[in-house]
C-alpha atoms as a PDB file:
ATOM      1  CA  UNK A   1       3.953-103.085  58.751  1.00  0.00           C
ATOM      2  CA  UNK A   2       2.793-102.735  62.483  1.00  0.00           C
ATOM      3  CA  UNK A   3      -0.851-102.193  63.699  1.00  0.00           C
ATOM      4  CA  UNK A   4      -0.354 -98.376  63.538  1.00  0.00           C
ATOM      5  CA  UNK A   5      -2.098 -97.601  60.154  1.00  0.00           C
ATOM      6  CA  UNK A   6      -3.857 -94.131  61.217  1.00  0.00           C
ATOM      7  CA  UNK A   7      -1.899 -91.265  62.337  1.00  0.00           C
ATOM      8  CA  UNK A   8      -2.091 -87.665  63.469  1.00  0.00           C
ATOM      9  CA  UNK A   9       0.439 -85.166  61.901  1.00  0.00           C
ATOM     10  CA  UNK A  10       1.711 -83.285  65.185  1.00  0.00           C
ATOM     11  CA  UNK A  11       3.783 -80.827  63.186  1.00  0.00           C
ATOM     12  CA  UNK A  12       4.400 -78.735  59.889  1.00  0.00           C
ATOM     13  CA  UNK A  13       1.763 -77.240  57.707  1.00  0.00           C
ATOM     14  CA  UNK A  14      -0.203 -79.963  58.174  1.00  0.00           C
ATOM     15  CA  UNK A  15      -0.600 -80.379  61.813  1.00  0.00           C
ATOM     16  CA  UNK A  16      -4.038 -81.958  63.081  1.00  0.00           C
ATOM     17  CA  UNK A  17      -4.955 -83.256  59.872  1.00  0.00           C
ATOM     18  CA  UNK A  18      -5.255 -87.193  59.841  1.00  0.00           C
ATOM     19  CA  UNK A  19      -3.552 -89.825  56.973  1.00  0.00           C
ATOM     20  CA  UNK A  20      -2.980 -93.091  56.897  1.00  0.00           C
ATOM     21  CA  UNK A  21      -0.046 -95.124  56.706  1.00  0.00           C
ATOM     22  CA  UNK A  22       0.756 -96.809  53.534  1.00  0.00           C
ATOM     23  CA  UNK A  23       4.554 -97.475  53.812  1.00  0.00           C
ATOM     24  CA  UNK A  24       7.717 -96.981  55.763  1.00  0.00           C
ATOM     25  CA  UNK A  25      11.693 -96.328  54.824  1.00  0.00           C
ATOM     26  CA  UNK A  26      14.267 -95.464  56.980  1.00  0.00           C
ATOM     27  CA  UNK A  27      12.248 -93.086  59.660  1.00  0.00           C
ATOM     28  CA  UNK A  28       9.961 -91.857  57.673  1.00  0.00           C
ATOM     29  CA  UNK A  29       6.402 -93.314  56.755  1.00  0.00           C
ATOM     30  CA  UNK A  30       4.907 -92.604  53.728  1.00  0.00           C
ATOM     31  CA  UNK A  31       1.170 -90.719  54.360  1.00  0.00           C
ATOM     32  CA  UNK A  32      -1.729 -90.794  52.227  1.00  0.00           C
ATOM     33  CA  UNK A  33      -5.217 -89.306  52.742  1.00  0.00           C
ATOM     34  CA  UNK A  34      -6.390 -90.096  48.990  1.00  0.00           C
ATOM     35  CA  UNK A  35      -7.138 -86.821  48.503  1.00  0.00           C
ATOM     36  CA  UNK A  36      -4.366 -84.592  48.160  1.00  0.00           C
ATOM     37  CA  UNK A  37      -2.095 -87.182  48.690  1.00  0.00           C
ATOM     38  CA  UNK A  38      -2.792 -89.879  47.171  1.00  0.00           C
ATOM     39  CA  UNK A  39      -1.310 -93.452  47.231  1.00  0.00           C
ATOM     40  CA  UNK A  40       0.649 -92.746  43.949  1.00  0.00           C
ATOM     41  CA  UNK A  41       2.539 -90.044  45.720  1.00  0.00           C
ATOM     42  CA  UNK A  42       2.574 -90.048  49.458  1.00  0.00           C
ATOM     43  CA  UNK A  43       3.743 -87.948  51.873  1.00  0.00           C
ATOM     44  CA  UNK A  44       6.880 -88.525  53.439  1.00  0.00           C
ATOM     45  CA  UNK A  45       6.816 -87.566  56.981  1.00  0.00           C
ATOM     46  CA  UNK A  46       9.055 -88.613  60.422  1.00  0.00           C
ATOM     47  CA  UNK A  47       7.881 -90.838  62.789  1.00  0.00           C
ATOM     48  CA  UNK A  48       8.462 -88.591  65.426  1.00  0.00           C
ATOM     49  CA  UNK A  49       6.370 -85.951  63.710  1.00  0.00           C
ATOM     50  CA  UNK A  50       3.164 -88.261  64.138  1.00  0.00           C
ATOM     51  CA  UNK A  51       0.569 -89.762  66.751  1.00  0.00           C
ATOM     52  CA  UNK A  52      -1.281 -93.139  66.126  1.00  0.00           C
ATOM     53  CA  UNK A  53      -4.983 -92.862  66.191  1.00  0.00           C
ATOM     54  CA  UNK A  54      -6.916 -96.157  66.870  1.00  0.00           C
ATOM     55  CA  UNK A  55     -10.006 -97.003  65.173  1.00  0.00           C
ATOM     56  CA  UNK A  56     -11.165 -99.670  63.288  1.00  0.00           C
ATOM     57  CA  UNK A  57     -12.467 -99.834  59.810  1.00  0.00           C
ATOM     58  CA  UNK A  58     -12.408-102.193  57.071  1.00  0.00           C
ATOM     59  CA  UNK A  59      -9.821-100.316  54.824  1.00  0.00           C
ATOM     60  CA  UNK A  60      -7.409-100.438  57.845  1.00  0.00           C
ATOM     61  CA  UNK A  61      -7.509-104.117  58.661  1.00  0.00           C
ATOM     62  CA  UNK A  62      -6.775-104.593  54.420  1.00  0.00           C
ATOM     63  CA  UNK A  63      -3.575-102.118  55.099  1.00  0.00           C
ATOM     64  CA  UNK A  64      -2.248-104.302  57.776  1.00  0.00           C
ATOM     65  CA  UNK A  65      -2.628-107.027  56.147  1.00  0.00           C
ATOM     66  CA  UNK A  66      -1.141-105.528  52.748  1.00  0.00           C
ATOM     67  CA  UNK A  67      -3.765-106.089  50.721  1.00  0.00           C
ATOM     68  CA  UNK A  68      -4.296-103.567  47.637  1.00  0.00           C
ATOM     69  CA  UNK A  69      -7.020-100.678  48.486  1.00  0.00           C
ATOM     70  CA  UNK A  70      -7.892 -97.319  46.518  1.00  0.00           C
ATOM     71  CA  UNK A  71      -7.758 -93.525  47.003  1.00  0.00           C
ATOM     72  CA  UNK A  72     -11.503 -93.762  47.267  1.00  0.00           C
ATOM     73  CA  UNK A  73     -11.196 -96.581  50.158  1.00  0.00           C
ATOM     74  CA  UNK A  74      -8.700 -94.151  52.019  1.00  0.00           C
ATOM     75  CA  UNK A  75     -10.758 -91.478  52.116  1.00  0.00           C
ATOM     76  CA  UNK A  76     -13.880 -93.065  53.122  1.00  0.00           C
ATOM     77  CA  UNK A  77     -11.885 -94.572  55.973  1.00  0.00           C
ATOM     78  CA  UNK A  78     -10.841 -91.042  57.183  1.00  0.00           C
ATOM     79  CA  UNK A  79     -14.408 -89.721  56.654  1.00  0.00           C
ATOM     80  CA  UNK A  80     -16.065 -92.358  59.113  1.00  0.00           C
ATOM     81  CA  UNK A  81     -12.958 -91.412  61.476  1.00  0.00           C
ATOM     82  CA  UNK A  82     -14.078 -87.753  61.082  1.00  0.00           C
ATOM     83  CA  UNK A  83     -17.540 -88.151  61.883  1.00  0.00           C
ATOM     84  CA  UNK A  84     -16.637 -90.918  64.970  1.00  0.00           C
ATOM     85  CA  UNK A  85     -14.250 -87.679  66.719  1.00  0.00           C
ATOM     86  CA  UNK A  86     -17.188 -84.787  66.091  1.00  0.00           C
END
């Protein structure tokens, strides 16, 4: 997996909302926000359709390195991200 772990959905009924990366096949990655998409079910979404976000947090530096995190570590990744854009 590359360094782009936090992405912007740019389009669908989703658009602006923020998810991070948990997997990739064949064009698409595979989204999760541990919320309503959780890791046992991510969203499947095209590259193309997204914009990386940088920001650094410990949850992100365990999903480039593959190591195993929770729902709960997703989402408190995206809630520090949240407060860091308002």
């Amino acid at each position: 997996m590359s360094d782009m772990v936090l992405v912007r959905s740019l389009a669908g009924h989703d658009k602006d909302q923020v998810f991070c990366v948990v997997g990739r096949e064949e064009g698409y990655l595979l989204l999760c926000d541990g919320k309503n998409r959780r890791l046992a079910s991510p969203k499947r979404k095209k590259a193309m359709h997204t914009c990386a976000e940088e920001f650094d947090h410990p949850t992100l530096e365990k999903l480039v390195r593959q190591e195993p995190v929770t729902d709960k570590d997703i989402r408190k990744a995206l809630w520090a991200f949240r407060a860091k854009e308002v």
